[in-house]
N, C-alpha and C. Protein backbone atom coordinates (compact mmCIF):
# COMPACT_ATOMS: atom_id res chain seq x y z
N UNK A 1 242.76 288.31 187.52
CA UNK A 1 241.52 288.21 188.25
C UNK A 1 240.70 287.08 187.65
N UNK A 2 240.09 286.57 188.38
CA UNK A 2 239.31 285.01 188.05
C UNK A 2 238.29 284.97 188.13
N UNK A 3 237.18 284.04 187.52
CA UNK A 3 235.55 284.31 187.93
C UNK A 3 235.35 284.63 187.03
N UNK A 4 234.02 284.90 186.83
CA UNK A 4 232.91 284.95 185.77
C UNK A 4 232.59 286.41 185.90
N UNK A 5 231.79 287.32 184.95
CA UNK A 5 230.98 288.72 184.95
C UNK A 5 232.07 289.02 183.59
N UNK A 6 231.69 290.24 183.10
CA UNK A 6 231.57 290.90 181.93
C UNK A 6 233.33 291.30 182.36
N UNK A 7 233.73 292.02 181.19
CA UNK A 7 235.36 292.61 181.43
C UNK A 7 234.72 294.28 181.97
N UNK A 8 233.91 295.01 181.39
CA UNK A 8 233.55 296.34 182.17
C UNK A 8 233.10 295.88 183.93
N UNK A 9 232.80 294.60 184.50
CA UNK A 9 232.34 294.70 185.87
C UNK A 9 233.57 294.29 186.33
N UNK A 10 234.71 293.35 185.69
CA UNK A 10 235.59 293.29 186.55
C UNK A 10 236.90 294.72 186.31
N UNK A 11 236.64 295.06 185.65
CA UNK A 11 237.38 296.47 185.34
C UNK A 11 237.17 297.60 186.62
N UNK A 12 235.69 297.37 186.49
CA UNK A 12 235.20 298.60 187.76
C UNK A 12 235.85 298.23 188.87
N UNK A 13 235.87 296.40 189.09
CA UNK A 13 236.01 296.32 190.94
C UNK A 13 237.54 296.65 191.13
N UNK A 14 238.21 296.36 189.74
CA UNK A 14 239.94 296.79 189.81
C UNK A 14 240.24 297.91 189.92
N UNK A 15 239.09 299.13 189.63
CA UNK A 15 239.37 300.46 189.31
C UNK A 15 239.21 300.92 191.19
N UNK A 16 238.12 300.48 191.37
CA UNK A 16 237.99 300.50 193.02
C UNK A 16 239.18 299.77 193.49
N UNK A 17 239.76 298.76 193.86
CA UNK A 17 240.79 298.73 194.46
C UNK A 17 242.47 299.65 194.45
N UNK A 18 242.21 299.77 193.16
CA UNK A 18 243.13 300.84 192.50
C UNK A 18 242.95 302.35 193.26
N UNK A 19 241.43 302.56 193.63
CA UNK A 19 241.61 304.01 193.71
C UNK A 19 242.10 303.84 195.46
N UNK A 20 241.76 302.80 195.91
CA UNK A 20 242.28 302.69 197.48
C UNK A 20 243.34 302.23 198.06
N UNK A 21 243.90 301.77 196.83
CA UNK A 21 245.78 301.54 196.97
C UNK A 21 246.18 303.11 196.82
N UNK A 22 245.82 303.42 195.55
CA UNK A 22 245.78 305.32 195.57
C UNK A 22 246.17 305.76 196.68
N UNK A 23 245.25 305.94 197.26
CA UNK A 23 244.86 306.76 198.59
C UNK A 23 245.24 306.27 199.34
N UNK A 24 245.37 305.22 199.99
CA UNK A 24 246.30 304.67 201.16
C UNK A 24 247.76 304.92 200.64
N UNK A 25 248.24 305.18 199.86
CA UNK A 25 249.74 305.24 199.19
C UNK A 25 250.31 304.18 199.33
N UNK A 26 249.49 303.18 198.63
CA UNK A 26 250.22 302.06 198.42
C UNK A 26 250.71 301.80 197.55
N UNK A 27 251.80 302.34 197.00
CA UNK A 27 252.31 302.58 195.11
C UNK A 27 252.54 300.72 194.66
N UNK A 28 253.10 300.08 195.42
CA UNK A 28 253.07 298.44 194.61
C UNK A 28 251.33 298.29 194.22
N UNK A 29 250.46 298.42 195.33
CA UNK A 29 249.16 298.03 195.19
C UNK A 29 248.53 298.54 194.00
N UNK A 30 249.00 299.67 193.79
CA UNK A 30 248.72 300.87 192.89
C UNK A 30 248.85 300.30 191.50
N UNK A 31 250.71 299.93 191.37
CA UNK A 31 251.04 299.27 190.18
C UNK A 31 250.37 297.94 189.68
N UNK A 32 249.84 297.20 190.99
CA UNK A 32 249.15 296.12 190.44
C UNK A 32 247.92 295.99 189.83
N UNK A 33 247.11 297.12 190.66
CA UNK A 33 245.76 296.97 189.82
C UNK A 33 245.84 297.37 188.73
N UNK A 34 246.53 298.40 188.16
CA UNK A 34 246.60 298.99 187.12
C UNK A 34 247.28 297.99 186.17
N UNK A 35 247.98 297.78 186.31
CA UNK A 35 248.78 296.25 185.22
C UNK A 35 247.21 295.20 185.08
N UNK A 36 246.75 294.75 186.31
CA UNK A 36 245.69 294.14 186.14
C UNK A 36 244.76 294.15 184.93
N UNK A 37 244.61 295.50 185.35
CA UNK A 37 243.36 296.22 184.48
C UNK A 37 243.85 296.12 182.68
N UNK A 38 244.98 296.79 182.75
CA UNK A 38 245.37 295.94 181.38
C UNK A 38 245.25 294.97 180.57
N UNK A 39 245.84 294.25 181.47
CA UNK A 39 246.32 292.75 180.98
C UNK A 39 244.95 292.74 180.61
N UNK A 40 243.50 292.47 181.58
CA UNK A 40 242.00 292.16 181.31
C UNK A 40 241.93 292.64 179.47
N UNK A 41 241.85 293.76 179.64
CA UNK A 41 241.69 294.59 178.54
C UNK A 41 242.40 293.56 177.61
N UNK A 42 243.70 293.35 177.49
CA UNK A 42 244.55 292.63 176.45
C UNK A 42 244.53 291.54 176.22
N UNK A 43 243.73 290.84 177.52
CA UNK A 43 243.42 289.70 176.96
C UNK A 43 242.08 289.36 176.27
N UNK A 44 241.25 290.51 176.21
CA UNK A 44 239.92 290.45 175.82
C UNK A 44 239.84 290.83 174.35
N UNK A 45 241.37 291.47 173.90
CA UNK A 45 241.44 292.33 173.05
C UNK A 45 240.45 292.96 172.53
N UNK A 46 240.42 293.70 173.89
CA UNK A 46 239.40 294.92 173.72
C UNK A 46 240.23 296.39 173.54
N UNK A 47 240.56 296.43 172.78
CA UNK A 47 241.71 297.74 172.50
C UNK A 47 241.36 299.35 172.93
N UNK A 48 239.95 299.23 172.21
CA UNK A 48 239.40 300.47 172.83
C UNK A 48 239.29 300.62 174.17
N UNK A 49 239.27 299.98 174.79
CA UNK A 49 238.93 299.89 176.40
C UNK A 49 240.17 299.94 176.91
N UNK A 50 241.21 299.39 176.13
CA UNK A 50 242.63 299.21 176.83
C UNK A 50 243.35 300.46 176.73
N UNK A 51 242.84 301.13 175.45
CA UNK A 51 243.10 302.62 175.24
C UNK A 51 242.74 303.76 176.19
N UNK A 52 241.41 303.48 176.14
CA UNK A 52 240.43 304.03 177.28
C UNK A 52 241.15 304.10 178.87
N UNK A 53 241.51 303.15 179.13
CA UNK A 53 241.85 302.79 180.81
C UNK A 53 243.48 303.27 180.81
N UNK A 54 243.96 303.22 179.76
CA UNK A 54 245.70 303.52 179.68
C UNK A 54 245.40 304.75 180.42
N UNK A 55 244.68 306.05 179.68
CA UNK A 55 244.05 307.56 179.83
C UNK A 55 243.65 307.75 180.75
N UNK A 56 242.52 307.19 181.73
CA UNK A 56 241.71 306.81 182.81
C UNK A 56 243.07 306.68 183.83
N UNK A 57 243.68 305.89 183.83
CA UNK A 57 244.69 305.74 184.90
C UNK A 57 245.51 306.72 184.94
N UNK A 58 246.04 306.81 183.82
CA UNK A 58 247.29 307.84 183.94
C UNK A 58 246.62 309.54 184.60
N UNK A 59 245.56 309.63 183.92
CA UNK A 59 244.98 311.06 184.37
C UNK A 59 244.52 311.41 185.88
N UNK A 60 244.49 309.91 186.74
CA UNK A 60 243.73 309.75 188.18
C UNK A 60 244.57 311.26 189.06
N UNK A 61 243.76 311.46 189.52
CA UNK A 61 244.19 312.68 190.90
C UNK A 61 245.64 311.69 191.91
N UNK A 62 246.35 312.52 192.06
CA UNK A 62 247.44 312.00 192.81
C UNK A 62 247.91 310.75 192.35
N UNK A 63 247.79 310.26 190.88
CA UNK A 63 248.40 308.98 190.68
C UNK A 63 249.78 308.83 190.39
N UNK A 64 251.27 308.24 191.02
CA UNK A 64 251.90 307.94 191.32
C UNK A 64 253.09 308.09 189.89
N UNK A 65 254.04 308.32 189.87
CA UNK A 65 254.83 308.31 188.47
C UNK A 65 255.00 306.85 188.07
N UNK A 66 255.26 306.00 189.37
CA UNK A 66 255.46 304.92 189.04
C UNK A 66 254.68 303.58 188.76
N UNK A 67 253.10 304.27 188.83
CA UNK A 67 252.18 303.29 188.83
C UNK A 67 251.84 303.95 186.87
N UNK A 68 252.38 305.23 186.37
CA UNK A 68 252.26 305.38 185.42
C UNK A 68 253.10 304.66 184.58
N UNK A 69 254.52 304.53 184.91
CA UNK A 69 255.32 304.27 184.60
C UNK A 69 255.20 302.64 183.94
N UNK A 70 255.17 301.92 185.51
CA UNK A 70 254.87 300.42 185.16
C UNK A 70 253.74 300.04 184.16
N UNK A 71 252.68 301.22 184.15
CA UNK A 71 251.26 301.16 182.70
C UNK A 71 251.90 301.14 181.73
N UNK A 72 252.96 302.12 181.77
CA UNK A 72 253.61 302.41 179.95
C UNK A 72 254.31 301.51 179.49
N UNK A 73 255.21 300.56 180.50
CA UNK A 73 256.09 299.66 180.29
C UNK A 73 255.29 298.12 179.88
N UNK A 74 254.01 298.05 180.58
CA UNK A 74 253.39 296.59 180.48
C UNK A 74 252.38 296.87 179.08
N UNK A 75 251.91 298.36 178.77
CA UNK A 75 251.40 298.43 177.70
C UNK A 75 251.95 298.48 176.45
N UNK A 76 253.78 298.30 176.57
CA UNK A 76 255.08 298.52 175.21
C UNK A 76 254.19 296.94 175.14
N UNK A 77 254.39 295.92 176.04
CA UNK A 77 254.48 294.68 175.64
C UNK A 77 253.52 294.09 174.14
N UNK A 78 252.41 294.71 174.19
CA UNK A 78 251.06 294.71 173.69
C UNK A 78 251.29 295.57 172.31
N UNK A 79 252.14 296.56 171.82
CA UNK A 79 251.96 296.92 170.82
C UNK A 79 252.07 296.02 169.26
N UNK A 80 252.78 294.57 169.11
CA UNK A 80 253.07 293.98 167.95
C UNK A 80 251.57 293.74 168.34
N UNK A 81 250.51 293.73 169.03
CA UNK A 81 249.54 292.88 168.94
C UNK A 81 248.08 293.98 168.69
N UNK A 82 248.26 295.44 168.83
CA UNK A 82 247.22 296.09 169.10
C UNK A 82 247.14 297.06 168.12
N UNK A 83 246.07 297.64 168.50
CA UNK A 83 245.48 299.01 166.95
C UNK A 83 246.56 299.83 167.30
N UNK A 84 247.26 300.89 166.00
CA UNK A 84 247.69 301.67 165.93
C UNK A 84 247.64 303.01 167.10
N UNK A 85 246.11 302.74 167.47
CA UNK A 85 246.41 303.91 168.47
C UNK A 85 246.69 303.58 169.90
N UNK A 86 247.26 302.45 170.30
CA UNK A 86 247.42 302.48 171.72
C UNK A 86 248.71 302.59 171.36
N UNK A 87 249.43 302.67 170.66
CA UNK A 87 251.40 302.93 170.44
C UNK A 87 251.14 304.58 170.72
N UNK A 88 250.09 305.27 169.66
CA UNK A 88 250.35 306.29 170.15
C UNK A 88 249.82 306.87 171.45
N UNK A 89 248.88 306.64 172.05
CA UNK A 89 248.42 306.73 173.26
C UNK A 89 249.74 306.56 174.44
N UNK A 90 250.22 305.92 174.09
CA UNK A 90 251.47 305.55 175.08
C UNK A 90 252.66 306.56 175.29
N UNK A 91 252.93 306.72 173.78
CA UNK A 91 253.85 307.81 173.31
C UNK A 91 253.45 309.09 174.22
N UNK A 92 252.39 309.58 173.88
CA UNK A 92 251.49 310.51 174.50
C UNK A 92 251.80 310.76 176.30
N UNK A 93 251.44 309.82 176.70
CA UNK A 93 251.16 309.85 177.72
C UNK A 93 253.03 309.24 178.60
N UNK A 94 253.70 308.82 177.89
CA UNK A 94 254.96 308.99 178.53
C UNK A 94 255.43 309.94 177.99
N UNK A 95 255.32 310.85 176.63
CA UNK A 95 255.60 312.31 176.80
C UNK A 95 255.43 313.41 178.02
N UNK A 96 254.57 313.63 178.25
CA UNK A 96 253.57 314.46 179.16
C UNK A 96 254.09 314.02 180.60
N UNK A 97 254.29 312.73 180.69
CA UNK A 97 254.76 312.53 182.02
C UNK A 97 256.08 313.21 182.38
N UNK A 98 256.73 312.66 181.59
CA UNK A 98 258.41 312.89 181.41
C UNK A 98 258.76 314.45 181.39
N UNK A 99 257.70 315.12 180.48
CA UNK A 99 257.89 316.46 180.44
C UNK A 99 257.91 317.22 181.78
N UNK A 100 256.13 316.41 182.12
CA UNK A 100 256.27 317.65 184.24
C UNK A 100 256.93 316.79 184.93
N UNK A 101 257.81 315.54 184.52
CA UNK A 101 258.80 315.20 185.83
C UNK A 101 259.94 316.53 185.92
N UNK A 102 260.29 316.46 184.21
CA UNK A 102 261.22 317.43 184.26
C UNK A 102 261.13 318.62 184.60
N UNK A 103 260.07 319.32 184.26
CA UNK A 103 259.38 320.66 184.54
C UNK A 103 259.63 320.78 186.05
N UNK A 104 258.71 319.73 187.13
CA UNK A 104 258.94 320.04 188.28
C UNK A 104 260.31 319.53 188.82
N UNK A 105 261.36 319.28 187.90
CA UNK A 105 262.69 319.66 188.88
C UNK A 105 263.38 320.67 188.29
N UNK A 106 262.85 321.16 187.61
CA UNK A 106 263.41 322.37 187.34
C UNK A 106 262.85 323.10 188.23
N UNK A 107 262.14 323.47 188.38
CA UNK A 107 261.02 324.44 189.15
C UNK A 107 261.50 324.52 190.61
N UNK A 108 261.97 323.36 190.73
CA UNK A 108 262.47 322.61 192.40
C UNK A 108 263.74 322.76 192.50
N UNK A 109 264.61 323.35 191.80
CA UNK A 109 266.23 323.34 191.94
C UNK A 109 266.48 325.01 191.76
C-alpha cells in the first residue's frame, strides 16, 4: 500500500477491506489484505503491532483456514528478523488452528 498517513491509519483501511473480502467470501482477497497488513507491520518493524494483528486476524469471526494459513506462512518469513514473541505467537496460533481442523474432521467422519 502506497501514500502517506501513519502505519495504524493504513492498517485500519486494510483491516476494512479485509473484513469485506471476509464477508463477500473472497478467500484470495482475504489472503491479500492480511499479508498486506503484515508486511506494513514488518516493514515498520513494528513487532508489537505485527504481533498484535497476527491475533487480530487469525481470531476474526468466519475467517478462512487459508487466509490463516497464508498469515502463518508470510509471518515464518520475518522470524530471523523479529522479537522472540512473534515465533511464538505463530507457533500458537498454527497450533490451535491445526488442532480444530483436526477436531472438526473428526467430529465430521
Amino acid at each position: 500500500m502506497e501514500g502517506g498517513g501513519s502505519l495504524d491509519s493504513k492498517i485500519e483501511s486494510l483491516l476494512n477491506v479485509e473484513k469485506q473480502m471476509r464477508i463477500n467470501g473472497n478467500i484470495a482477497g482475504t489472503k491479500k489484505a492480511a499479508i498486506d497488513i503484515l508486511q506494513l507491520c514488518f516493514e515498520a518493524r513494528a513487532w508489537k503491532t505485527l504481533n498484535d494483528q497476527i491475533v487480530v486476524l487469525s481470531k476474526r469471526r468466519g475467517q478462512s483456514k487459508q487466509a490463516v494459513t497464508a498469515m502463518v506462512q508470510q509471518a515464518m518469513q520475518y522470524i530471523d528478523e523479529t522479537s522472540d514473541k512473534v515465533p511464538k505467537r505463530i507457533h500458537k496460533i498454527s497450533f490451535t488452528s491445526l488442532y480444530h481442523t483436526v477436531r472438526c474432521e473428526q467430529t465430521n467422519t
